[in-house]
Protein backbone atom coordinates (compact mmCIF):
# COMPACT_ATOMS: atom_id res chain seq x y z
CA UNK A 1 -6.49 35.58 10.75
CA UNK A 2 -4.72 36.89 7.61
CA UNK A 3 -3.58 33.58 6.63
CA UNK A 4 -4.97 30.20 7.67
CA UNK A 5 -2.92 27.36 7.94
CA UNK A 6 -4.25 24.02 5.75
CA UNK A 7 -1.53 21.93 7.36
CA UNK A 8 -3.36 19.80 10.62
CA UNK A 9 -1.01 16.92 11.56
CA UNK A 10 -2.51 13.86 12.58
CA UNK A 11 -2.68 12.96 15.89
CA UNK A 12 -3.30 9.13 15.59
CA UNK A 13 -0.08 6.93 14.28
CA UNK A 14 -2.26 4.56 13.61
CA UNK A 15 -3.76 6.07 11.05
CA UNK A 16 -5.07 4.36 7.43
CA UNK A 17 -2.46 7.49 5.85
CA UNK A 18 0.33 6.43 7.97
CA UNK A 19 0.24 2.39 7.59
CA UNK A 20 -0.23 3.09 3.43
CA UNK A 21 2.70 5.16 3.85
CA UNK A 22 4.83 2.97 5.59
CA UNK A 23 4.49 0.41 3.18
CA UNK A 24 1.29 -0.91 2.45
CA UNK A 25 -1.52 -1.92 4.27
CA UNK A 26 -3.59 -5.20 4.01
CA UNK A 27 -6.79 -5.05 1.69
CA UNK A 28 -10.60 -6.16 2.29
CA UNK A 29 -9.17 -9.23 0.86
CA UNK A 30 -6.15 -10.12 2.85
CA UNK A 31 -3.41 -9.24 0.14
CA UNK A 32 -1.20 -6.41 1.51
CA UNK A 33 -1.48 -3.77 -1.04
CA UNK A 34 2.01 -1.82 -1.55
CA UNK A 35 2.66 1.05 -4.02
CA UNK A 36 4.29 -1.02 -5.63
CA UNK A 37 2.10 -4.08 -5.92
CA UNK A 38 -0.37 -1.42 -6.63
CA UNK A 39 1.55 -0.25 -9.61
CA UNK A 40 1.72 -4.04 -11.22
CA UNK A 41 -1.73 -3.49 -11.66
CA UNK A 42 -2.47 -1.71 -15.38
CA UNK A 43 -5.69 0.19 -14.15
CA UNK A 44 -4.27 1.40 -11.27
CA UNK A 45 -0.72 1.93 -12.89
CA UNK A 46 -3.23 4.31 -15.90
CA UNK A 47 -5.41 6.04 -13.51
CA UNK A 48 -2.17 7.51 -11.93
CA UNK A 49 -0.47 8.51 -15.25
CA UNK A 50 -3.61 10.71 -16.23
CA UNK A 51 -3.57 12.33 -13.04
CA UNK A 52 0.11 12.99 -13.03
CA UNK A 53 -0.06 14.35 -15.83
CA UNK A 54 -2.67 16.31 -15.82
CA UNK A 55 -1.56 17.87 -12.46
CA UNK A 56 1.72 18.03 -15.04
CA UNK A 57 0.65 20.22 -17.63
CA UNK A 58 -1.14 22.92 -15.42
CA UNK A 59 0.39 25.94 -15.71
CA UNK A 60 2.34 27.06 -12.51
CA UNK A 61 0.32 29.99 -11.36
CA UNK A 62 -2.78 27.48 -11.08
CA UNK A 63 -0.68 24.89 -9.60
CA UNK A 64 0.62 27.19 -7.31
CA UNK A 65 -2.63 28.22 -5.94
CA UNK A 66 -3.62 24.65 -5.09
């Protein structure tokens, strides 16, 4: 195959992808996590700053390829 296709869509709903993305899902703990309540949190809130924006300040043609 010339070109392969990276996209495979999940087959289970249930899925831990699916329940973060609609809207949280509850922790080892029993909180329910949201992106949100995630983002209250100033580790959590840094860690995802430095990878935005290092994912930012590639250059397009590398970005491009991933």
């Amino acid at each position: 195959m010339l070109f392969e296709r990276r996209y495979h869509p999940s087959t289970d709903p249930d899925s831990e992808f699916s329940r973060v993305l609609a809207g949280g899902d509850v922790s080892t703990s029993g909180v329910m996590v949201t992106p949100e309540s995630a983002l209250r949190v100033s580790a959590w809130l840094a860690c995802v700053r430095i990878i935005s924006e290092t994912a930012g300040s590639l250059p397009f043609i590398t970005y491009k390829r991933l």
